[in-house]
C-alpha atoms as a PDB file:
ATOM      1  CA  UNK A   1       0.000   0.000   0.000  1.00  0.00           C
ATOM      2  CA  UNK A   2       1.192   3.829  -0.220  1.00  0.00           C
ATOM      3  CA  UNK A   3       3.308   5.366   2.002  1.00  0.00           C
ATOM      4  CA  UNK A   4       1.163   7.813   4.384  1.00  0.00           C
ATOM      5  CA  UNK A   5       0.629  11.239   3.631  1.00  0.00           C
ATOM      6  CA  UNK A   6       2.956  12.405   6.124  1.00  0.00           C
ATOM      7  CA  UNK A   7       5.760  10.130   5.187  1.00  0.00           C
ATOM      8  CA  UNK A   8       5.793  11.910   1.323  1.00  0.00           C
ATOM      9  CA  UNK A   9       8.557  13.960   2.041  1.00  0.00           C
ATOM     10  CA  UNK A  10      10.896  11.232   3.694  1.00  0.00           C
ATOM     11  CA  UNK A  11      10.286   9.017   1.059  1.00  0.00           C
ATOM     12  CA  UNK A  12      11.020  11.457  -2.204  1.00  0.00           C
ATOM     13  CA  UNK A  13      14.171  11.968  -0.648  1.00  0.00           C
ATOM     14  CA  UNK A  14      15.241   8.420  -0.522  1.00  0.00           C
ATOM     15  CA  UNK A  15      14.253   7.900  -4.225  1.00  0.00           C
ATOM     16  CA  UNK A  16      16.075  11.095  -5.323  1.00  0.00           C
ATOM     17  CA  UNK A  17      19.059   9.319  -3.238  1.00  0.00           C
ATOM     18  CA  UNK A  18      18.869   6.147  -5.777  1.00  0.00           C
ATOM     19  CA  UNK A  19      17.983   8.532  -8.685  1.00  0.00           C
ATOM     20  CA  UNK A  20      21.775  10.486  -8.107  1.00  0.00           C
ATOM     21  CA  UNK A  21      23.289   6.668  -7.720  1.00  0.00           C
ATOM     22  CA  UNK A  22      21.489   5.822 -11.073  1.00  0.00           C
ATOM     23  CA  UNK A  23      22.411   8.735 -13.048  1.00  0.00           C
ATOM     24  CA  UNK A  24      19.021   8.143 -15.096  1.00  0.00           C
ATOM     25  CA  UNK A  25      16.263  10.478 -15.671  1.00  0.00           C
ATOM     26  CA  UNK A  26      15.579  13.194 -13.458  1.00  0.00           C
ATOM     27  CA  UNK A  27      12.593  14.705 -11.275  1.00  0.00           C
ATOM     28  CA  UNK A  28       9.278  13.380 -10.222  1.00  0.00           C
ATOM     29  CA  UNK A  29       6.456  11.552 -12.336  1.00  0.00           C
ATOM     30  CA  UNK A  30       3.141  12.442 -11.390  1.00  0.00           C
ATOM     31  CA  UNK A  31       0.100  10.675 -12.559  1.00  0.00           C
ATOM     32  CA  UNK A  32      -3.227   9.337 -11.861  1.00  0.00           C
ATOM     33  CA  UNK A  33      -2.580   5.674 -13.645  1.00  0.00           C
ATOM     34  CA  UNK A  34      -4.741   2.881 -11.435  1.00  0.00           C
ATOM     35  CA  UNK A  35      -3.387  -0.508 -12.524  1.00  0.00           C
ATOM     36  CA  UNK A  36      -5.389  -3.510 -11.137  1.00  0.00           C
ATOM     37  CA  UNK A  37      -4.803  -3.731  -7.752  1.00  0.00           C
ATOM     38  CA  UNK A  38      -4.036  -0.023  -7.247  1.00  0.00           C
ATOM     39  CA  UNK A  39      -6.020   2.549  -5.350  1.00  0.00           C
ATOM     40  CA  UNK A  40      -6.946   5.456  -7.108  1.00  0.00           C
ATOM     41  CA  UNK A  41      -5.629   8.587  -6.583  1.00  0.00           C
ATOM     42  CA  UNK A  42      -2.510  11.000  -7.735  1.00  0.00           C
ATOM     43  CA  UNK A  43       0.935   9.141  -7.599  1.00  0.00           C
ATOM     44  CA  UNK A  44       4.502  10.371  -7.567  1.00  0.00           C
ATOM     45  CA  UNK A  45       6.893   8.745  -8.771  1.00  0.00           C
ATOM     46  CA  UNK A  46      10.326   7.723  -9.840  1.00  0.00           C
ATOM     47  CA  UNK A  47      11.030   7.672 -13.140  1.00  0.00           C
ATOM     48  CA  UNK A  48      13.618   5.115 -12.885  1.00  0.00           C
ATOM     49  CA  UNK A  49      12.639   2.523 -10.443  1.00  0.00           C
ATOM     50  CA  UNK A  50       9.400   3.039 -10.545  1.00  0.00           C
ATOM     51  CA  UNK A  51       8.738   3.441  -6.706  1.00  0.00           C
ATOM     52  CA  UNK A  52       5.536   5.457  -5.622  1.00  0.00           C
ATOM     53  CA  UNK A  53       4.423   7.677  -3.374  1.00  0.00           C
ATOM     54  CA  UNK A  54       0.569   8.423  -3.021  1.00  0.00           C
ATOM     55  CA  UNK A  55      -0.110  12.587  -2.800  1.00  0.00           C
ATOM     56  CA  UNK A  56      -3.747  12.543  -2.594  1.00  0.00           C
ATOM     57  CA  UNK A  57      -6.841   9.823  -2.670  1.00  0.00           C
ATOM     58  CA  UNK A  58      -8.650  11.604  -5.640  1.00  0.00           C
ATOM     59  CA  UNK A  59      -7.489  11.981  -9.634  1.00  0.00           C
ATOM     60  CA  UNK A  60      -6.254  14.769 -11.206  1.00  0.00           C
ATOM     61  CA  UNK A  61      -4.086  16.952  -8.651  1.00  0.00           C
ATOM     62  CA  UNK A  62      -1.490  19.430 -10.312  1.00  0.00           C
ATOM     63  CA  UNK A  63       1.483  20.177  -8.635  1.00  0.00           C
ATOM     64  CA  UNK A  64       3.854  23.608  -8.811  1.00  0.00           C
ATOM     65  CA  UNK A  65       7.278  22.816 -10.709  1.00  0.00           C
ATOM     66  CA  UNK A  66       9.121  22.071  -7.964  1.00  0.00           C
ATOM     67  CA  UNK A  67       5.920  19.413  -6.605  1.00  0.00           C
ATOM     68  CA  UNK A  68       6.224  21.239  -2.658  1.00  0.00           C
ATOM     69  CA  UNK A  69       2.460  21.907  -3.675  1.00  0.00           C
ATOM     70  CA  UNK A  70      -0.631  20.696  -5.584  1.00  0.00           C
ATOM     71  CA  UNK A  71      -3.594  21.917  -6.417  1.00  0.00           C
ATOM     72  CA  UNK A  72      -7.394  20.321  -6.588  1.00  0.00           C
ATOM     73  CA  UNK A  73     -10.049  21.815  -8.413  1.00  0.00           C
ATOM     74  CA  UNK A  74     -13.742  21.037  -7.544  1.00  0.00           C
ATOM     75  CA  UNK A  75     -16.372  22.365 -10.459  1.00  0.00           C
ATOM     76  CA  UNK A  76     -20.213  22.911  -9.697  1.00  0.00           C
ATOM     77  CA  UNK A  77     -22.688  24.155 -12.101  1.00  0.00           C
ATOM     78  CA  UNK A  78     -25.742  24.571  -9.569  1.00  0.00           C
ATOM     79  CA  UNK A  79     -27.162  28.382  -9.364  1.00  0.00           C
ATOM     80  CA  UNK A  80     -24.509  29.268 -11.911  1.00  0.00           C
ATOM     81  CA  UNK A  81     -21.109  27.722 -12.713  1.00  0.00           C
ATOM     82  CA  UNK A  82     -18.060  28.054 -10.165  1.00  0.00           C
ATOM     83  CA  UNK A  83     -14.689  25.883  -9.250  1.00  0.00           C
ATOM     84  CA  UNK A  84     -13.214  25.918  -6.247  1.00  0.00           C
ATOM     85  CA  UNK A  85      -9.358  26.150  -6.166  1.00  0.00           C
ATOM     86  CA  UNK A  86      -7.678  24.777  -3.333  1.00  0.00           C
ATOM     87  CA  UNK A  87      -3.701  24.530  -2.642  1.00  0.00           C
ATOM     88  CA  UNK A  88      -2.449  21.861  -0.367  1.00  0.00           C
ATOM     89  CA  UNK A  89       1.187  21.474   0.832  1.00  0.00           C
ATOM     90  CA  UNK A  90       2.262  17.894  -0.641  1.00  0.00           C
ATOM     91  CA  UNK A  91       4.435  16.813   2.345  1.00  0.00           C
ATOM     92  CA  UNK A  92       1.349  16.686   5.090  1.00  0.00           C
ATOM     93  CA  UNK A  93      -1.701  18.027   2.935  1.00  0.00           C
ATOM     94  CA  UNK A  94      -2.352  20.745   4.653  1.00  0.00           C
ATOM     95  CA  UNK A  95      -4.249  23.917   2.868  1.00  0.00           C
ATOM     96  CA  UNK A  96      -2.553  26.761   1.849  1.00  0.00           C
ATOM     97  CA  UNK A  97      -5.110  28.119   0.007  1.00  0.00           C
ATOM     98  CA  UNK A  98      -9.034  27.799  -0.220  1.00  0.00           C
ATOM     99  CA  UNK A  99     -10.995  30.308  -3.164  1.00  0.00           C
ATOM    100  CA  UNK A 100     -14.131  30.390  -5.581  1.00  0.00           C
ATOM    101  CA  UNK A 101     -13.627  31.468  -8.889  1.00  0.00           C
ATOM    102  CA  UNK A 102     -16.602  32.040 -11.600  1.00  0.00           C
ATOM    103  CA  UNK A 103     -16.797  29.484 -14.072  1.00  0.00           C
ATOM    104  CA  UNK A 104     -14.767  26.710 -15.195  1.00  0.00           C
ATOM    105  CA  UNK A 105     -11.089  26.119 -14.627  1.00  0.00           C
ATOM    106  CA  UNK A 106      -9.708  22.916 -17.125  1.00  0.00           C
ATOM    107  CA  UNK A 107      -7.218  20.479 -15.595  1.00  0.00           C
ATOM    108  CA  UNK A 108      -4.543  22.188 -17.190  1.00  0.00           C
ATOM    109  CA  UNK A 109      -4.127  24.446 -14.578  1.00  0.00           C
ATOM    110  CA  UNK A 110       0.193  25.553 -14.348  1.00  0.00           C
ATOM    111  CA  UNK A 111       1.854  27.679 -11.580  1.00  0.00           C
ATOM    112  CA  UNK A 112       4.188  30.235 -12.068  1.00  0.00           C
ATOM    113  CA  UNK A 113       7.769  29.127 -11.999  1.00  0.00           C
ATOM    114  CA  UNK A 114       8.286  32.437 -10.223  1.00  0.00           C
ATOM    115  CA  UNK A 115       5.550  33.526  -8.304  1.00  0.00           C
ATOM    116  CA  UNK A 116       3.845  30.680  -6.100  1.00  0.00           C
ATOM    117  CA  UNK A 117       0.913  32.566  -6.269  1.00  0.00           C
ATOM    118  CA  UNK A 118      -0.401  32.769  -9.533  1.00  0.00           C
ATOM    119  CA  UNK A 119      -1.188  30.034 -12.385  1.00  0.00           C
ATOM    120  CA  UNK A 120      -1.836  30.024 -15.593  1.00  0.00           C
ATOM    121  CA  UNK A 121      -5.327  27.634 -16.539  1.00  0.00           C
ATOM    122  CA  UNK A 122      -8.077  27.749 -19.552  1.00  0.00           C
ATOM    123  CA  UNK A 123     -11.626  29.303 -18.283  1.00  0.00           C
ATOM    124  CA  UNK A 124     -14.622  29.561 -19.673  1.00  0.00           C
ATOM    125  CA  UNK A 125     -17.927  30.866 -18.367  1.00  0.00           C
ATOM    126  CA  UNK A 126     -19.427  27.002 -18.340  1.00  0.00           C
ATOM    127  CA  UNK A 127     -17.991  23.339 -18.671  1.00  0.00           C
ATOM    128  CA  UNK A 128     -19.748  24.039 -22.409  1.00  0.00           C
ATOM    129  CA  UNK A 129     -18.309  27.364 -22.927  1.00  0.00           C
ATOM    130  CA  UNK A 130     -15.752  28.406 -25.461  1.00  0.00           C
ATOM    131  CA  UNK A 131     -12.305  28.788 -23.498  1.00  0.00           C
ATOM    132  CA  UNK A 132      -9.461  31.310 -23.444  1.00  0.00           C
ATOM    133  CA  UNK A 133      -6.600  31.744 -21.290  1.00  0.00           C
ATOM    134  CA  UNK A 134      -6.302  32.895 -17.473  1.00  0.00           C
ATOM    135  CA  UNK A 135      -3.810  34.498 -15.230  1.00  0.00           C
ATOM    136  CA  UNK A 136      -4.855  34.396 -11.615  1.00  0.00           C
ATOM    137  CA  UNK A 137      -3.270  35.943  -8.557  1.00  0.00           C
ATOM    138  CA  UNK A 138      -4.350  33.970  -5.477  1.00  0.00           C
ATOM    139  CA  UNK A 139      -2.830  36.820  -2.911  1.00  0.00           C
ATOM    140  CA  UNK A 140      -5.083  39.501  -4.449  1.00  0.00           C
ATOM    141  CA  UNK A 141      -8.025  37.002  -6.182  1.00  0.00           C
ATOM    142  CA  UNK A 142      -7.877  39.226  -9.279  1.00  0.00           C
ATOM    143  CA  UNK A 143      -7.085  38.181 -12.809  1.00  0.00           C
ATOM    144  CA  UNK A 144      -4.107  39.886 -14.013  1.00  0.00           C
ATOM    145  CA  UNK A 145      -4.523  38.804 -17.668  1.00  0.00           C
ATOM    146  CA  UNK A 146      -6.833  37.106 -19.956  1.00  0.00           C
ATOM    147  CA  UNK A 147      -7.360  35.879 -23.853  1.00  0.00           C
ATOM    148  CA  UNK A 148     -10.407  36.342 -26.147  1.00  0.00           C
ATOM    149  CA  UNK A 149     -12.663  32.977 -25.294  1.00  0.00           C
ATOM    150  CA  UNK A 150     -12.939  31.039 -28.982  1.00  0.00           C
ATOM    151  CA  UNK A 151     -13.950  27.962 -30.375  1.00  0.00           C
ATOM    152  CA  UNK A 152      -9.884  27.804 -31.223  1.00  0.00           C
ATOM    153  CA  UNK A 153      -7.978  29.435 -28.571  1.00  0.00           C
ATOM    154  CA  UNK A 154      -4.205  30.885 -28.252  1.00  0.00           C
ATOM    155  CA  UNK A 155      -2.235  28.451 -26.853  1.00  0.00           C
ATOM    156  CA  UNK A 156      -0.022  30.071 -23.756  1.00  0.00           C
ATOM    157  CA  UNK A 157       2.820  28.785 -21.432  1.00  0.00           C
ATOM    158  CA  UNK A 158       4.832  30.274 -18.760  1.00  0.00           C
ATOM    159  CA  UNK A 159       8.380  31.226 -19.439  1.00  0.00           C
ATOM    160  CA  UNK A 160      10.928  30.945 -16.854  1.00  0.00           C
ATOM    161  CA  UNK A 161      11.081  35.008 -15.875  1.00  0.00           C
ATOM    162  CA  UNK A 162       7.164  34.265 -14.905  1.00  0.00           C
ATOM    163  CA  UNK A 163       6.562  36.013 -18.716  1.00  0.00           C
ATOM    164  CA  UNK A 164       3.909  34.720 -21.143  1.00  0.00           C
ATOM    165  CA  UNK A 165       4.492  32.821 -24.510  1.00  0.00           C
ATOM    166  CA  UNK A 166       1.677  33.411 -26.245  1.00  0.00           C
ATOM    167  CA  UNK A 167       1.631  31.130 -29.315  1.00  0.00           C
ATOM    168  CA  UNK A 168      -1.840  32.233 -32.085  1.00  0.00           C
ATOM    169  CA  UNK A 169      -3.706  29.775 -34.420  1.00  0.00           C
ATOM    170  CA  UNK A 170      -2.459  32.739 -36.592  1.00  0.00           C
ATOM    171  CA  UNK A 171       0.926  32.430 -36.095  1.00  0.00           C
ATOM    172  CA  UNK A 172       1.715  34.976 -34.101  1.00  0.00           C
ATOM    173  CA  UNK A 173       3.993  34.510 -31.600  1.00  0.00           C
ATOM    174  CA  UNK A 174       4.721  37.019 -28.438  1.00  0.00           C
ATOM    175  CA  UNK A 175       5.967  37.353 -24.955  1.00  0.00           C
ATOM    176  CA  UNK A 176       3.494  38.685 -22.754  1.00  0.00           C
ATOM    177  CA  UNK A 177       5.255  40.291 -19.621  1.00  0.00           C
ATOM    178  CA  UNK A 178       2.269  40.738 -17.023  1.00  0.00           C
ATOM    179  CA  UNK A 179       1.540  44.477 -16.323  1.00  0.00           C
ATOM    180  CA  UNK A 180       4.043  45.286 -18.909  1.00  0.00           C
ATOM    181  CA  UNK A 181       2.493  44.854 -22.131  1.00  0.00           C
ATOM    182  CA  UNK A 182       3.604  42.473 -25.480  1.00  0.00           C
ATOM    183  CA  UNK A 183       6.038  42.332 -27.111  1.00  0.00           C
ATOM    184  CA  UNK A 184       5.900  40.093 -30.789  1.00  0.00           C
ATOM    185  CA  UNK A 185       8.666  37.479 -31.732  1.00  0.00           C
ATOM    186  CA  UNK A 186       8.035  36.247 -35.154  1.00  0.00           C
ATOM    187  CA  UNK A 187       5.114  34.766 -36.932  1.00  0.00           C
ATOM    188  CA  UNK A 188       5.007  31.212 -39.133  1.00  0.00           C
ATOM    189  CA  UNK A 189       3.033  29.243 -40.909  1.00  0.00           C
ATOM    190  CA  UNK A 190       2.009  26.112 -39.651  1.00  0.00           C
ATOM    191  CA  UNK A 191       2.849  22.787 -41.152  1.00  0.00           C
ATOM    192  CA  UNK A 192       0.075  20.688 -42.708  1.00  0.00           C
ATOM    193  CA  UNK A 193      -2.298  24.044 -42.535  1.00  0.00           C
ATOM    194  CA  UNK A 194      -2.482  22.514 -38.563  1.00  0.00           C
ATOM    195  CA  UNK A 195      -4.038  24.746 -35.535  1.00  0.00           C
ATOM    196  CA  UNK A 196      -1.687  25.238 -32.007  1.00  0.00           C
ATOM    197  CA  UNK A 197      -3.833  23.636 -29.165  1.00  0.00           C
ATOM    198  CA  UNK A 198      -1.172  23.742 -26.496  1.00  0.00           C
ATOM    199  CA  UNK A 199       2.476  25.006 -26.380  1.00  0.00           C
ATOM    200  CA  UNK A 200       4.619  23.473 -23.787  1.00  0.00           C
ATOM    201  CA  UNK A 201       8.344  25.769 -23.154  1.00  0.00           C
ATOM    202  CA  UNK A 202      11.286  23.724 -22.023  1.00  0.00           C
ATOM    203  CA  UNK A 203      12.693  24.984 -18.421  1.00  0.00           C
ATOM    204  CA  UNK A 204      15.336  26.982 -19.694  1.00  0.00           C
ATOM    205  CA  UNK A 205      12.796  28.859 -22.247  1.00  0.00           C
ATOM    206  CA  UNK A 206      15.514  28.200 -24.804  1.00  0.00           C
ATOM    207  CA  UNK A 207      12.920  25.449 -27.440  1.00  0.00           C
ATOM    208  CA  UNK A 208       9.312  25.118 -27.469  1.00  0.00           C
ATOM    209  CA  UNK A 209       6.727  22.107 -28.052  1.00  0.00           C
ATOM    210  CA  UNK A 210       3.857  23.250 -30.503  1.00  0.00           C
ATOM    211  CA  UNK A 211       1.331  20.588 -29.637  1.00  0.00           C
ATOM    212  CA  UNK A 212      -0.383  21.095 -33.414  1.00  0.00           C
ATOM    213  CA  UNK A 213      -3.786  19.636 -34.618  1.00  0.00           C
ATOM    214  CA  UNK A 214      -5.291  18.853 -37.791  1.00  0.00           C
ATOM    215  CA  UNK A 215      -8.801  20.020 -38.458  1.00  0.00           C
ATOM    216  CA  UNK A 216     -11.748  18.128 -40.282  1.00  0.00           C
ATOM    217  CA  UNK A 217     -13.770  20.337 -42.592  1.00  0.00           C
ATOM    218  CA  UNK A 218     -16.297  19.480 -40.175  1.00  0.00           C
ATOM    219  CA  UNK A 219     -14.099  21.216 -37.132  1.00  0.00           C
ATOM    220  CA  UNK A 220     -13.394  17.778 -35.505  1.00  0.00           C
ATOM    221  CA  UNK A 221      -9.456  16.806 -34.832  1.00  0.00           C
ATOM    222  CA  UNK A 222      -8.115  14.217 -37.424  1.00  0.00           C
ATOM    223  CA  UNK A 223      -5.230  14.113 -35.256  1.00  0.00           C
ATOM    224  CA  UNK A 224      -2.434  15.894 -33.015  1.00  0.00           C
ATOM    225  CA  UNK A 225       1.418  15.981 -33.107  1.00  0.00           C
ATOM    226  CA  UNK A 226       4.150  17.879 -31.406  1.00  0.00           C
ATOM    227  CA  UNK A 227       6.692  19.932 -33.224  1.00  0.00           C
ATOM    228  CA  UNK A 228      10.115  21.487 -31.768  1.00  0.00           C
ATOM    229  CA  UNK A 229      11.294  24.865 -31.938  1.00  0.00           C
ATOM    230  CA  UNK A 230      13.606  27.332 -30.967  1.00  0.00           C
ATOM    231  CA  UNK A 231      12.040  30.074 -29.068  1.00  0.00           C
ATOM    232  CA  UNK A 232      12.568  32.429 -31.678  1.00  0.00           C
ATOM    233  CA  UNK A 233      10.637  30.163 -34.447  1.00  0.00           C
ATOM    234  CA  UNK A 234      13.440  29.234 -35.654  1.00  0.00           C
ATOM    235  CA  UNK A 235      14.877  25.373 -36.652  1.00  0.00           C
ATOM    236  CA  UNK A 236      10.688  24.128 -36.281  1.00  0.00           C
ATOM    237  CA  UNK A 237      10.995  20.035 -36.589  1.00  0.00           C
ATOM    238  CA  UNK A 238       8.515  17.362 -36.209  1.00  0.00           C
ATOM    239  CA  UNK A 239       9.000  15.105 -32.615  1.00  0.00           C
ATOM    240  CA  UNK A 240       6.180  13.082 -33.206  1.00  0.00           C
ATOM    241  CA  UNK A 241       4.683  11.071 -35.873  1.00  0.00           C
ATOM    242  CA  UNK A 242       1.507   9.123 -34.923  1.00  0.00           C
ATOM    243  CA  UNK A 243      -1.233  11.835 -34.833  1.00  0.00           C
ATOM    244  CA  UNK A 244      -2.556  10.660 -31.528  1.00  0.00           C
ATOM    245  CA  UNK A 245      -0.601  13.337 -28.877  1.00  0.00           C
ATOM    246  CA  UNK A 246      -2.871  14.544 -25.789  1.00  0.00           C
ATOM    247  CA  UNK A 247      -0.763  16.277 -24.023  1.00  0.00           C
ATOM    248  CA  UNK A 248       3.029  16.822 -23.132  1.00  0.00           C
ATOM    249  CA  UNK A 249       5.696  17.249 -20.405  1.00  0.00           C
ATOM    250  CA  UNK A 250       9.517  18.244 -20.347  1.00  0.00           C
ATOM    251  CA  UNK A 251      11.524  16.877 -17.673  1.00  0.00           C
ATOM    252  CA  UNK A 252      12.730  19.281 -15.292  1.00  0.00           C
ATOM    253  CA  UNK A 253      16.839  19.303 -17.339  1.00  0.00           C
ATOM    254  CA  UNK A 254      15.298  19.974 -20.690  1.00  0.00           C
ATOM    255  CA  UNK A 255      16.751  17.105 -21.927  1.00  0.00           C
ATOM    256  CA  UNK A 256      13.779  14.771 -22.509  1.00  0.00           C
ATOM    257  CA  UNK A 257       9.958  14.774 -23.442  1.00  0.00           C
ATOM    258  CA  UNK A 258       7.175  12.724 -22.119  1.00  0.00           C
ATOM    259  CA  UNK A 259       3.972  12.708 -23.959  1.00  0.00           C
ATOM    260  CA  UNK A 260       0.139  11.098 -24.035  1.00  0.00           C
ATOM    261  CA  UNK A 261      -0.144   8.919 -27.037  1.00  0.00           C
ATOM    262  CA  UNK A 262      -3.833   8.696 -26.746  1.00  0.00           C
ATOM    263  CA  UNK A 263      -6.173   6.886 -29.468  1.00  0.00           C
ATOM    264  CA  UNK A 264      -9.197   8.858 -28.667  1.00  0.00           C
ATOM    265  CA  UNK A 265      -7.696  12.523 -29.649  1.00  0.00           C
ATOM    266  CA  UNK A 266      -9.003  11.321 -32.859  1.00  0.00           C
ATOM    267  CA  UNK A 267     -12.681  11.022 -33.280  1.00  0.00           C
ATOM    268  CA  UNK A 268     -14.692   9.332 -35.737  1.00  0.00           C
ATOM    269  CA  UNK A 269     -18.330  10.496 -35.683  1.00  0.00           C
ATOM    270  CA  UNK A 270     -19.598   7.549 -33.763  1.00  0.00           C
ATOM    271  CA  UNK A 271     -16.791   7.162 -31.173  1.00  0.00           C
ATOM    272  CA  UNK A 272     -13.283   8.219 -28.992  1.00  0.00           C
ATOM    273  CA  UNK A 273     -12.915   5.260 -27.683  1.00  0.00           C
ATOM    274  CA  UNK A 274      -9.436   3.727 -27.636  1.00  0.00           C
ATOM    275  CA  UNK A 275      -6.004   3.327 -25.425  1.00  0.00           C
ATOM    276  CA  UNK A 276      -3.969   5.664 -23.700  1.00  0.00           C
ATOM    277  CA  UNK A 277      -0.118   5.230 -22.907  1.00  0.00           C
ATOM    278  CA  UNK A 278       2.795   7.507 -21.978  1.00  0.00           C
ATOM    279  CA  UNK A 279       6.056   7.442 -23.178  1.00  0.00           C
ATOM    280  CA  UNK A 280       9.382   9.800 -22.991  1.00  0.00           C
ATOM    281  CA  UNK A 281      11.989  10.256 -25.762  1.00  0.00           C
ATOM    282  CA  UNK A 282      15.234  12.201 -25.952  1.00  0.00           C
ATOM    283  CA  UNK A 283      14.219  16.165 -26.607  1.00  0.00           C
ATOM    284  CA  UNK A 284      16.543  15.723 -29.749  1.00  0.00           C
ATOM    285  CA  UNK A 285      14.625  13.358 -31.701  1.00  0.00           C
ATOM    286  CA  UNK A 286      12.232  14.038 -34.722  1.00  0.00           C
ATOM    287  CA  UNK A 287       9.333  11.675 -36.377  1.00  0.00           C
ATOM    288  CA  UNK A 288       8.678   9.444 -32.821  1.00  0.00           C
ATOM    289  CA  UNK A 289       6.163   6.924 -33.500  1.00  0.00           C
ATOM    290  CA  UNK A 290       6.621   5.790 -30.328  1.00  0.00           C
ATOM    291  CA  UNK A 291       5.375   1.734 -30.651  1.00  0.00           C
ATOM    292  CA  UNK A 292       7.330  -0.905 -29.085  1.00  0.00           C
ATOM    293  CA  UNK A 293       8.614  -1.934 -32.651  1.00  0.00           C
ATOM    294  CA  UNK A 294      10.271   1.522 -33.594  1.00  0.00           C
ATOM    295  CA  UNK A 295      12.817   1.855 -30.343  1.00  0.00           C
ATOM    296  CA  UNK A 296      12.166   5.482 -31.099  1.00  0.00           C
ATOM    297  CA  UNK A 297      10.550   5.712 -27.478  1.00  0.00           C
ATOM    298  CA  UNK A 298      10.307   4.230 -24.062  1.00  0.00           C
ATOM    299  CA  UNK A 299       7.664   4.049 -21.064  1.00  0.00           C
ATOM    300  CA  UNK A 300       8.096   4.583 -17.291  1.00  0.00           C
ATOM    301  CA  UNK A 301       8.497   1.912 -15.105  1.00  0.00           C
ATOM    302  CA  UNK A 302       6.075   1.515 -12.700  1.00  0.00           C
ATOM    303  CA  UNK A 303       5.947  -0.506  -9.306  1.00  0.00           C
ATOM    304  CA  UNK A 304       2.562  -1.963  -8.311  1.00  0.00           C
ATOM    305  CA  UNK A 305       1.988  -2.360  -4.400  1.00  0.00           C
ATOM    306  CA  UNK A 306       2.739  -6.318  -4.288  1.00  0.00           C
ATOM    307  CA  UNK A 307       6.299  -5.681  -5.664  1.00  0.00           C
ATOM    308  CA  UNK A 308       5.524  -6.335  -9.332  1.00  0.00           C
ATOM    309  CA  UNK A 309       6.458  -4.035 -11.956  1.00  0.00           C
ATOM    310  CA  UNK A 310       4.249  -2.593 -15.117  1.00  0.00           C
ATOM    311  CA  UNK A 311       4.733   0.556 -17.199  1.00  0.00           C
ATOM    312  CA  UNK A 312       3.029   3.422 -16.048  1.00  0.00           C
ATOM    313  CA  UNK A 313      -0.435   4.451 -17.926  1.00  0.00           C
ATOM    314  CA  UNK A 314      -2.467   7.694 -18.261  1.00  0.00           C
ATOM    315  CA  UNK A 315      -3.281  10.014 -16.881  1.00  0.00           C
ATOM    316  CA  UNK A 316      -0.247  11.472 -16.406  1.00  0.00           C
ATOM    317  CA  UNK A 317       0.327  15.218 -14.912  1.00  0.00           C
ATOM    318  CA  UNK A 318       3.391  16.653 -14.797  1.00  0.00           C
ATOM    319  CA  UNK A 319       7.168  15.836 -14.538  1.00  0.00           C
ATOM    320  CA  UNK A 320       8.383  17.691 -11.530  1.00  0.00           C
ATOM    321  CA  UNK A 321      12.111  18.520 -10.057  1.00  0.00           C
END
């Protein structure tokens, strides 16, 4: 069974031990995976041996880049939508913070890598509601920036100053410094005629991950892949090459990328239904297929509570320091 809540922080720290002996892959896997036999709830774990820690009993927690805290969101559409946010400290679960905020905060909610106080999450007035992009300040509950809500939103990510990269199904892209205005990059054309649905910046802010879809004439997604780039726009390259991406993670050196290959981002008109795995590959490849065959990708270990060993499934949530 999991360690106890208040052992989490002992028992990081021993795995981080065996990760420095290792020399493997850095940080903290979280995820939500429940293998048979597993409790549900929001697992951290090590990306090498496969060792977990339980965080919280319930799905779907997001934790701040450095994983010292998570958040839980709790949505209610009775006498008008809301979500509650709250904060808990991930060593003994206490709550740091406890607020109500109209409408509907996604699960993609990401915390400043500056300011511990403020994330970045998409909002829209209902669960139903077209979606644009949110800054909110927990110290003074304001928003301190906003997008247009659409149908096909601007995809945004936090840079490592606490700045914005704003990223336009356009092609604009510009660095929005909160309070101070925004400034443009450069603008491109997008391969395949695709649309950006998320942008994900490696922790340096030196390359980017354009998570790009392909549109239907009927406005469904045909499919999703990720392609690199330098910050600037420059050097843009394919990473994947299966159409079936979901959602994507950079561990905490910048040197590799772990992504959702998910068979239900692609929709016929009948069904989504399908298989979800993750897997990680070097941040230098290009045209990942990522099936067992290729050897183009590989999957986390993971290390179910009677000592046997699988490879970790979706959903995953972040890769943390």
């Amino acid at each position: 069974m999991p360690l106890p809540f208040r052992r989490f922080a002992t028992a990081l720290a021993g795995m981080g031990v065996a990760l420095a002996a290792q020399g493997g892959l850095p940080g903290t896997v979280w995820h939500s995976f429940s293998d048979l036999g597993n409790p549900q709830g929001t697992f951290a774990s090590n990306p090498n041996s496969g060792a977990s820690v339980m965080v919280d009993d319930e799905k779907w927690r997001s934790p701040w880049p450095d994983g010292s805290r998570f958040i839980q969101r709790d949505h209610s559409s009775q006498g008008g939508d809301e979500t509650r946010l709250t904060v808990r400290k991930t060593s003994d679960r206490s709550v740091l913070v406890d607020q109500v905020v109209d409408g509907y905060l996604a699960s993609d909610v990401r915390a400043s890598p500056l300011a511990a106080h403020q994330i970045l999450a998409s909002w829209g007035k209902s669960f139903f509601a077209p979606r644009g992009s949110i800054v909110y300040d927990f110290n003074t509950q304001r928003l301190l920036y906003a997008t247009q809500p659409s149908k096909t939103p601007d995809a945004l990510d936090w840079m490592p100053d606490g700045s914005l990269l704003r990223v336009r199904p356009s092609g604009e892209i510009s660095r929005v410094m909160l309070g101070r205005g925004e400034q443009p990059i450069t603008r491109l054309r997008w391969p395949e005629s695709r649309v950006p649905e998320a942008v994900h910046v490696s922790p340096d802010g030196s390359k980017v991950l354009l998570q790009l879809a392909a549109i239907r004439d009927t406005g469904s997604v045909a499919g999703v892949d990720l392609w690199m780039m330098n910050v600037d726009g420059s050097q843009l390259r394919r990473f994947t090459k299966n159409d079936l991406i979901s959602n994507a993670f950079w561990s905490p050196d910048g040197r590799y990328v772990a992504f959702v290959k998910d068979t239900g981002v692609s929709c016929s008109e009948f069904s989504c239904r399908g298989s979800c795995t993750v897997w990680y590959a070097e941040a230098t490849a290009s045209n990942v297929v990522a099936v067992p065959p290729s050897g183009d990708a590989r999957q986390f270990p993971l290390k179910r509570p009677d000592g046997s060993m699988t490879t970790m499934g979706c959903p995953m949530a972040a890769w943390t320091r």
